[in-house]
Protein backbone atom coordinates (compact mmCIF):
# COMPACT_ATOMS: atom_id res chain seq x y z
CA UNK A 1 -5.95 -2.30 -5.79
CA UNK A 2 -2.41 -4.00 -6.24
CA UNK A 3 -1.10 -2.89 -9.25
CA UNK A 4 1.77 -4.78 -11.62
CA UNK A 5 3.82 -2.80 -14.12
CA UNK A 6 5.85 -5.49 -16.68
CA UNK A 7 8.34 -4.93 -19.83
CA UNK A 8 7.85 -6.24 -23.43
CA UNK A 9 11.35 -7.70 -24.40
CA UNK A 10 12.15 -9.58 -27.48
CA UNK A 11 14.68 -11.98 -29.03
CA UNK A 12 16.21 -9.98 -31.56
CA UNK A 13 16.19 -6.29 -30.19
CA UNK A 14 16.82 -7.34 -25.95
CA UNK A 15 20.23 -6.90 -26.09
CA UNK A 16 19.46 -2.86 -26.68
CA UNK A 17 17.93 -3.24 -23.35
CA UNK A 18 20.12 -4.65 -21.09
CA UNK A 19 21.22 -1.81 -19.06
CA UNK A 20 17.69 -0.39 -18.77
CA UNK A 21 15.95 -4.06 -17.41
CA UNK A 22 18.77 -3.86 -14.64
CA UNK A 23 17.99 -0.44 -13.09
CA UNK A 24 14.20 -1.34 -13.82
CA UNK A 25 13.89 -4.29 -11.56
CA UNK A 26 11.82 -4.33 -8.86
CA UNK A 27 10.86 -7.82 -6.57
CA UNK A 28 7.99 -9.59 -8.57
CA UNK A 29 8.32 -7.54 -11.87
CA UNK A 30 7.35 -9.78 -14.95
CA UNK A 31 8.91 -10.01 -18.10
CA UNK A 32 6.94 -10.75 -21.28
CA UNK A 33 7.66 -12.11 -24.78
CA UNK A 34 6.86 -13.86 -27.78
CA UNK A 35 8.72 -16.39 -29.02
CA UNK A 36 6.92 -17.57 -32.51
CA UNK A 37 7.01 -14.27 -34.52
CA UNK A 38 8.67 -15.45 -37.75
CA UNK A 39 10.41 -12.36 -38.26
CA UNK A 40 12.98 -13.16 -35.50
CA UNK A 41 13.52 -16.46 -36.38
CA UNK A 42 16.96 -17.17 -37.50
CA UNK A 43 20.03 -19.58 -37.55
CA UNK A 44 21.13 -18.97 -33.63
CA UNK A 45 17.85 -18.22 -32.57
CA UNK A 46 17.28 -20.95 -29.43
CA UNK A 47 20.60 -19.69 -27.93
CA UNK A 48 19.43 -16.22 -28.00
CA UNK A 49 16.38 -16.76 -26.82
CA UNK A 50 17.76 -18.99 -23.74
CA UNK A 51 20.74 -16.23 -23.70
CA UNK A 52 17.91 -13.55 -22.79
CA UNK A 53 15.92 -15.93 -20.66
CA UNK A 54 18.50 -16.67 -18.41
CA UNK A 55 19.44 -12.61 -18.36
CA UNK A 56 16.39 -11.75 -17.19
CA UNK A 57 16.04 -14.42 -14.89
CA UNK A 58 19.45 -13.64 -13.16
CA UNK A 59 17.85 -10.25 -12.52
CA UNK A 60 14.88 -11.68 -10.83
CA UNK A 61 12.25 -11.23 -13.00
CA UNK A 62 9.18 -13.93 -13.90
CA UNK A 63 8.65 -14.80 -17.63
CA UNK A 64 5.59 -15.17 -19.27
CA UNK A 65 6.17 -16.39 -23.23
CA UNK A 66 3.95 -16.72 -26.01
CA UNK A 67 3.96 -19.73 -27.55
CA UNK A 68 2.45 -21.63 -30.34
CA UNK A 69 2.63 -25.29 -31.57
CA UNK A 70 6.16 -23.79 -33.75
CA UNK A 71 7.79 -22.80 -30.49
CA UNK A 72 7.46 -26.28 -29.33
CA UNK A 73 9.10 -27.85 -32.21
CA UNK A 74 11.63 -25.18 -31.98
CA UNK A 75 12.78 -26.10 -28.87
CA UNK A 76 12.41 -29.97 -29.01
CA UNK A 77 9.15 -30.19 -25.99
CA UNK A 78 6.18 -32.17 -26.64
CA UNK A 79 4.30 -30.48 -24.26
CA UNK A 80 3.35 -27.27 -22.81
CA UNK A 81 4.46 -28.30 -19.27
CA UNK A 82 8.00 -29.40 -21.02
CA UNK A 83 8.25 -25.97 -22.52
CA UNK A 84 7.98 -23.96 -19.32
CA UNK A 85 10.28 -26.39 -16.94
CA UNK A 86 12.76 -26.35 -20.19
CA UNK A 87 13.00 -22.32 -20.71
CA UNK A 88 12.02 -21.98 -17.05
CA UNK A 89 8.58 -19.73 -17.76
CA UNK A 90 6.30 -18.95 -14.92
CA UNK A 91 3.37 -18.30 -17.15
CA UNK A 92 2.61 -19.06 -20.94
CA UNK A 93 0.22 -17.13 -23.29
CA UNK A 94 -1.21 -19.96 -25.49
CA UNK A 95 -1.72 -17.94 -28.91
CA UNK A 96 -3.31 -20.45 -31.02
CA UNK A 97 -3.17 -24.06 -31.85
CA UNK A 98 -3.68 -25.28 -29.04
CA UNK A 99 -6.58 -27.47 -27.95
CA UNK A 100 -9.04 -26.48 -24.60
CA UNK A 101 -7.67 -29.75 -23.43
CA UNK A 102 -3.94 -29.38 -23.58
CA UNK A 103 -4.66 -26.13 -22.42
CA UNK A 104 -6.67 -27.13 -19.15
CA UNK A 105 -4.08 -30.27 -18.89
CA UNK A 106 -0.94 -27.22 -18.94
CA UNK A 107 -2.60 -25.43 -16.45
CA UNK A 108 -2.16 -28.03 -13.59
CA UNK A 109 1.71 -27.32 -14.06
CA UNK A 110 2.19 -23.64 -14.99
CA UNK A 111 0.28 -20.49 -14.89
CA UNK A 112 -1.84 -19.93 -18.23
CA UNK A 113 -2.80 -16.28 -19.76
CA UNK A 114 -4.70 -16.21 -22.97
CA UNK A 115 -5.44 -14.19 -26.21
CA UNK A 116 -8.48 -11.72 -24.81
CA UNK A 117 -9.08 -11.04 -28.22
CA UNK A 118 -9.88 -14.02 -29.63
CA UNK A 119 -10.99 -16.13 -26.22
CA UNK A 120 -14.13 -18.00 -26.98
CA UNK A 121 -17.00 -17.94 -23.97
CA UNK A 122 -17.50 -21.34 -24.33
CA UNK A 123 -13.90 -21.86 -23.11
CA UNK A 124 -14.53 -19.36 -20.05
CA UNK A 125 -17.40 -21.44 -18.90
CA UNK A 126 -15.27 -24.47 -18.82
CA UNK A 127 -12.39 -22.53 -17.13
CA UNK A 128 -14.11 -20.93 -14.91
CA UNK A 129 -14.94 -24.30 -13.27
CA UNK A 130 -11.50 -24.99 -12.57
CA UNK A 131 -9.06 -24.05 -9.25
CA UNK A 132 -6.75 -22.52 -11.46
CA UNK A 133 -6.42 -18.81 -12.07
CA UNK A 134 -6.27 -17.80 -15.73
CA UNK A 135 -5.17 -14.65 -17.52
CA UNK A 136 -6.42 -12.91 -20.51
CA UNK A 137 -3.73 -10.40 -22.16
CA UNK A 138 -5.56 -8.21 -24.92
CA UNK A 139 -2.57 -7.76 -28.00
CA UNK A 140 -0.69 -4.38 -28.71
CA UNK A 141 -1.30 -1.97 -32.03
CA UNK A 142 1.74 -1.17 -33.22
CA UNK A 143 -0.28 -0.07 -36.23
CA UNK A 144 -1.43 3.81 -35.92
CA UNK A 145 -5.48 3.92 -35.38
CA UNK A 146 -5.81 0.46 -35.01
CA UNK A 147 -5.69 0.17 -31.11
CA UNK A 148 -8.92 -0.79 -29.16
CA UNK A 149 -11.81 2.31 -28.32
CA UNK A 150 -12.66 2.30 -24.50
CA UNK A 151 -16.17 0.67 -25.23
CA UNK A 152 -15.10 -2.32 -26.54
CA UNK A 153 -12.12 -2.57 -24.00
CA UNK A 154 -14.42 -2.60 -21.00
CA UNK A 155 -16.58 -4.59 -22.82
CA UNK A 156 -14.47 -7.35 -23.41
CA UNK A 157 -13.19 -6.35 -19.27
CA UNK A 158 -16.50 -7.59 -18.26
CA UNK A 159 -16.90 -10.77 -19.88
CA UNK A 160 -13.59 -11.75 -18.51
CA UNK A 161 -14.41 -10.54 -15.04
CA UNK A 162 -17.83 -12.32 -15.03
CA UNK A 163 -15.67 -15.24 -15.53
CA UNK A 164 -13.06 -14.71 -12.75
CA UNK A 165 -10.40 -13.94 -15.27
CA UNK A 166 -7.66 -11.15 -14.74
CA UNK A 167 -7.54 -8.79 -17.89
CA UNK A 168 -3.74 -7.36 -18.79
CA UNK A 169 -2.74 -5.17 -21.35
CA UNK A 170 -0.19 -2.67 -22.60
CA UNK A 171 0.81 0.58 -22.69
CA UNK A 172 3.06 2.80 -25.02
CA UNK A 173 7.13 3.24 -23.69
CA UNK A 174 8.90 6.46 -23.92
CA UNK A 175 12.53 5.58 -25.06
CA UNK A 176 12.97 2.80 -28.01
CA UNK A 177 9.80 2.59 -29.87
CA UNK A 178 9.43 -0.81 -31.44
CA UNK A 179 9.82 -1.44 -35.32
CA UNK A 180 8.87 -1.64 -37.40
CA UNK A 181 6.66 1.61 -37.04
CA UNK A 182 8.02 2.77 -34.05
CA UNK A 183 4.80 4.63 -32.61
CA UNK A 184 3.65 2.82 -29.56
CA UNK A 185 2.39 -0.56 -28.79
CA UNK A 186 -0.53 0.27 -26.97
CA UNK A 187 -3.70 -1.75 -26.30
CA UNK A 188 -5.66 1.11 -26.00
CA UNK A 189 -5.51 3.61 -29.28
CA UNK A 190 -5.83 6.77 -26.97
CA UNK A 191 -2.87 5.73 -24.67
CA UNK A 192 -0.47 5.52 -27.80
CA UNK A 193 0.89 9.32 -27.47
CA UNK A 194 0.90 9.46 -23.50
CA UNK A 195 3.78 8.88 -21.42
CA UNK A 196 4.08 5.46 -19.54
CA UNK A 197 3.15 6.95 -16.65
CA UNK A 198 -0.11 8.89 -17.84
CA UNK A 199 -1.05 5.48 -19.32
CA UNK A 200 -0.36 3.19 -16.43
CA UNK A 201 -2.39 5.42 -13.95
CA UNK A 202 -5.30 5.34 -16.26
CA UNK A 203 -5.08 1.68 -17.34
CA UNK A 204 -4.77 0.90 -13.46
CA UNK A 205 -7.62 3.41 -12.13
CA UNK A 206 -9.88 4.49 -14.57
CA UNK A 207 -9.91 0.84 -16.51
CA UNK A 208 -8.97 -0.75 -13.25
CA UNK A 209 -6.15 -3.18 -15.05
CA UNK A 210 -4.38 -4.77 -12.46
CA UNK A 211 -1.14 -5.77 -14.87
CA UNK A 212 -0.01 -3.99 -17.10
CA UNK A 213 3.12 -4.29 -19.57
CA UNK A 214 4.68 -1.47 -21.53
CA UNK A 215 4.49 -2.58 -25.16
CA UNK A 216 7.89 -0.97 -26.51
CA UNK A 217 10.28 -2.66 -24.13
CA UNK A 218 12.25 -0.33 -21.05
CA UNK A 219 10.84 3.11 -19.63
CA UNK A 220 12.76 5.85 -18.80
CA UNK A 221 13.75 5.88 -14.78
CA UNK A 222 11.31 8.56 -14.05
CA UNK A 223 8.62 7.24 -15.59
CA UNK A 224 9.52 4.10 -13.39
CA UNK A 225 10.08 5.96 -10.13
CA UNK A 226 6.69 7.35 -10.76
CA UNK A 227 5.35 4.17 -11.33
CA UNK A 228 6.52 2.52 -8.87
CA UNK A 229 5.79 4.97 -5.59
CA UNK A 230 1.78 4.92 -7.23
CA UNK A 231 2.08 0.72 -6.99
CA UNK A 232 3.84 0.62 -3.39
CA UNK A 233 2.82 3.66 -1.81
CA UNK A 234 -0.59 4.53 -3.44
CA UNK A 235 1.08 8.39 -4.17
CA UNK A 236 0.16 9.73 -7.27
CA UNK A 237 2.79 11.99 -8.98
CA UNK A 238 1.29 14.95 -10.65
CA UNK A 239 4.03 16.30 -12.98
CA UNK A 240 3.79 20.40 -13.44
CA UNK A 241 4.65 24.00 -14.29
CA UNK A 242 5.17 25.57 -11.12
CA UNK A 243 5.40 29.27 -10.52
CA UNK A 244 8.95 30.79 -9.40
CA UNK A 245 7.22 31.90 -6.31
CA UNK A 246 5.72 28.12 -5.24
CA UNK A 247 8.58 26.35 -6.01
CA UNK A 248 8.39 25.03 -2.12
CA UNK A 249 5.18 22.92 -3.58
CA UNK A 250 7.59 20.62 -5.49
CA UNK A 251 7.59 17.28 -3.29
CA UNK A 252 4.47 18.17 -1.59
CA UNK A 253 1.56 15.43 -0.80
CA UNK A 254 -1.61 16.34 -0.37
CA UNK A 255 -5.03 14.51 -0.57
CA UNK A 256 -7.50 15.52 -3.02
CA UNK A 257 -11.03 16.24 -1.07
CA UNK A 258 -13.46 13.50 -1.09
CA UNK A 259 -16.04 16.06 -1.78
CA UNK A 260 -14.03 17.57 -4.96
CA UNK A 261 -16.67 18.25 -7.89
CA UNK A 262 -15.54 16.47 -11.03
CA UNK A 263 -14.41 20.14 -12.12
CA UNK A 264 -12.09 20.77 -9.71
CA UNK A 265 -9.35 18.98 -7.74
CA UNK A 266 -9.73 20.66 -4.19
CA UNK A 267 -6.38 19.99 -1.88
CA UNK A 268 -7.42 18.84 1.41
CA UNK A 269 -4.54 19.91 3.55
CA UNK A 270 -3.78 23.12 1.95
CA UNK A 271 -5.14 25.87 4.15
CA UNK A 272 -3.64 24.12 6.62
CA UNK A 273 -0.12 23.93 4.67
CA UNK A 274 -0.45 27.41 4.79
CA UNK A 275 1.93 29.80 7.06
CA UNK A 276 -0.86 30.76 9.46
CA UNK A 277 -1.97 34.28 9.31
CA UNK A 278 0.23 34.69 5.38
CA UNK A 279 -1.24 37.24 3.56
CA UNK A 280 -1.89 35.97 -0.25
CA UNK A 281 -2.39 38.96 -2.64
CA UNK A 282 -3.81 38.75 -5.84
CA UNK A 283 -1.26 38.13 -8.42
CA UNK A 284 -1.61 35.98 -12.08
CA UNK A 285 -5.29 36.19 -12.11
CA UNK A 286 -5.34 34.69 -15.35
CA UNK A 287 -7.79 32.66 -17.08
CA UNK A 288 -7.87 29.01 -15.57
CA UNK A 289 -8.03 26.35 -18.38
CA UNK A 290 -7.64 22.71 -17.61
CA UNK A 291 -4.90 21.68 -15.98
CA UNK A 292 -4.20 25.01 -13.76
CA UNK A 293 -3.01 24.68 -10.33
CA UNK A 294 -4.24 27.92 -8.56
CA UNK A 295 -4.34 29.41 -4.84
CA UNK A 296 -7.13 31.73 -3.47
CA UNK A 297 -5.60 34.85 -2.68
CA UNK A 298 -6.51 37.33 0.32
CA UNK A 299 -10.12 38.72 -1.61
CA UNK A 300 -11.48 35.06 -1.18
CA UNK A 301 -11.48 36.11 2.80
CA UNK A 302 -11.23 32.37 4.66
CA UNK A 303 -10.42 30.72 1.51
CA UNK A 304 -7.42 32.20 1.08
CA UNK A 305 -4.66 29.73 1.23
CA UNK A 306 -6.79 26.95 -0.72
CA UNK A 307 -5.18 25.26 -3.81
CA UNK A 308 -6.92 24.10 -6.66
CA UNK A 309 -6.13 21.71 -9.57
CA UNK A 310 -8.48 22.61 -12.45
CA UNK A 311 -10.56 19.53 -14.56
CA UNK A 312 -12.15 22.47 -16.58
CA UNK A 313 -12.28 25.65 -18.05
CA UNK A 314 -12.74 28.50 -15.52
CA UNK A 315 -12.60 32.04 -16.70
CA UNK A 316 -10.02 34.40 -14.64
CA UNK A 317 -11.30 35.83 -10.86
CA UNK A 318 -9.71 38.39 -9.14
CA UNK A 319 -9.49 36.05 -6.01
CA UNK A 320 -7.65 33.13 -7.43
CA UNK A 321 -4.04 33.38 -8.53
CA UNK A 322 -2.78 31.10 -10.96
CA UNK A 323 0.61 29.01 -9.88
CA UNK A 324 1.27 26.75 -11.98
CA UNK A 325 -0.06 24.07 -14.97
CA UNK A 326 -0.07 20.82 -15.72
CA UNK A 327 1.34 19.95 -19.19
CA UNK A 328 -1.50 18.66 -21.57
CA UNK A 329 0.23 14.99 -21.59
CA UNK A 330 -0.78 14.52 -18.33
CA UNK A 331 -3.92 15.81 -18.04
CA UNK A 332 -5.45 12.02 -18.41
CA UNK A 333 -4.23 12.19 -14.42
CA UNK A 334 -6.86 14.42 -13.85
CA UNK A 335 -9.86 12.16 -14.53
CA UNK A 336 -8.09 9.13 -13.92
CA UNK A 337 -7.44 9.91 -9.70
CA UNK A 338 -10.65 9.41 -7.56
CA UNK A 339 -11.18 11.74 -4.24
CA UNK A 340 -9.57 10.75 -1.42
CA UNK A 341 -6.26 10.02 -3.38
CA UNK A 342 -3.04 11.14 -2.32
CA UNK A 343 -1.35 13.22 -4.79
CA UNK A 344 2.21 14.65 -5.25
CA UNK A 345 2.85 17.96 -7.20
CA UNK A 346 6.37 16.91 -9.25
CA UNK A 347 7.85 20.22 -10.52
CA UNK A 348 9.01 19.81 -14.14
């Protein structure tokens, strides 16, 4: 699946950003904003708002805008198709106010993404008869609690789909948290306390979003390195605890088994990784909750050498050592990557 990572940015807070869009920049990333919040509107607003246009669009990145009939009178158009060859947007997310006629008319001339939220089926049906491709963005909850529950996310997923629309969303950042709450602006109420990272893997593979934006603006680099290597090189970074003595896993790729149980994480190359003939004794023997990297140790006879990520609870066994644990923020990794994925143990 090709996968799309974008970055919330906004009229009156961008500038905070600048130095983090740069170094965050990769060929066909997206930029997304809104520009008819009320809040921001003020008495040099148009030149900031062209000021951080043509920013972002020096560095190379598409814009998608949300607009309503106020942004057009704003900026003098009469039309949707003036307001995206005037501010230069490659898509527009029609909000409200606008007519299933201007919006089909807008469409022959620039990219359209609507409000999933509010998107009528009777307006699918017509769209859906059309050459065009169309986008649906569900909204951010900046408001604690209020985010959508997985049922009604897929839910709303399938109608779309049905109707050859492409669903987007967004996830929490983890560096300037948006006011005026400043706890996530996630479209999904469980993704609000998980890194960007955690959230983009399972928005991309267990939701199977294609494009996804992070809510609160910039992401730290890791995060974005992360990110990026799972979009271009379909390598999954599994951030951990690793024991002193398997430090030489950090930076390691494996494939997880395509007959792995949905308890256990088995690594495919590992006995294989192992020095041929190494003796493993039994060391850490600890109990194995979820999240526990282990290795079968000599007792386990021609097991030993195997490595094991744990989905589960295990109790201890005198044949498997523990090694190392994955960190509770990322254990949405460990449902979220299918068998047959290629995996990288990060050492934290």
């Amino acid at each position: 699946m090709f996968k799309q990572i974008g970055y919330a940015i906004f009229p009156t807070t961008w500038q905070q950003q600048k130095n983090q869009l740069s170094s965050l920049f990769r060929e066909g990333s997206t930029i997304f904003t809104s520009l008819h919040i009320a809040e921001e509107f003020c008495d040099d607003y148009t030149e900031n708002v062209l000021e951080m246009l043509s920013y972002c669009t020096s560095l190379g990145y598409k814009i998608m805008a949300d607009v309503s009939p106020r942004t057009l009178t704003i900026f003098g158009c009469h039309s949707l198709k003036e307001l995206s060859e005037s501010l230069n947007l490659q898509i527009i997310r029609v909000d409200y106010g606008f007519t299933l006629e201007a919006i089909v008319e807008a469409s022959k001339s620039v990219s359209i993404c609507l409000n999933a939220s509010t998107l009528q089926e009777d307006w699918l049906q017509v769209l859906h008869g059309l050459p065009q491709q169309f986008y649906a963005m569900h909204n951010y909850y900046p408001r604690p609690e209020t985010g959508l529950d997985v049922q009604q996310f897929h839910k709303k997923n399938l109608i779309l789909n049905a109707f050859g629309i492409k669903a987007i969303a967004f996830i929490p950042g983890d560096l300037i948290k948006r006011g005026p709450l400043f706890e996530g602006l996630p479209t999904l109420e469980y993704h609000r306390n998980l890194t960007p990272y955690a959230a983009f893997v399972s928005m991309s593979l267990t939701h199977k979003v294609e494009w996804v934006f992070v809510g609160d603006g910039t992401i730290s680099d890791q995060q974005s390195d992360w990110i990026h290597e799972a979009c271009v090189d379909q390598v999954y970074s599994i951030p951990i605890v690793l024991d002193a003595n398997y430090n030489h896993l950090d930076n390691t790729i494996f494939t997880i088994r395509s007959d792995s149980p949905s308890t256990l994480i088995r690594f495919k190359e590992s006995r294989a990784y192992a020095t041929q003939g190494m003796t493993i004794p039994p060391y850490n023997c600890q109990d194995r909750h979820k999240g526990t990297l282990t290795i079968d140790n000599i007792k386990y006879k021609r097991y030993s050498g195997e490595i094991q990520l744990t989905k589960a609870n295990f109790p201890s066994d005198e044949r498997v050592n523990v090694i190392g644990k994955v960190p509770e923020a990322y254990h949405v990794l460990l449902e979220a990557l299918p068998n047959g994925t290629k995996i990288k143990l990060h050492k934290l």
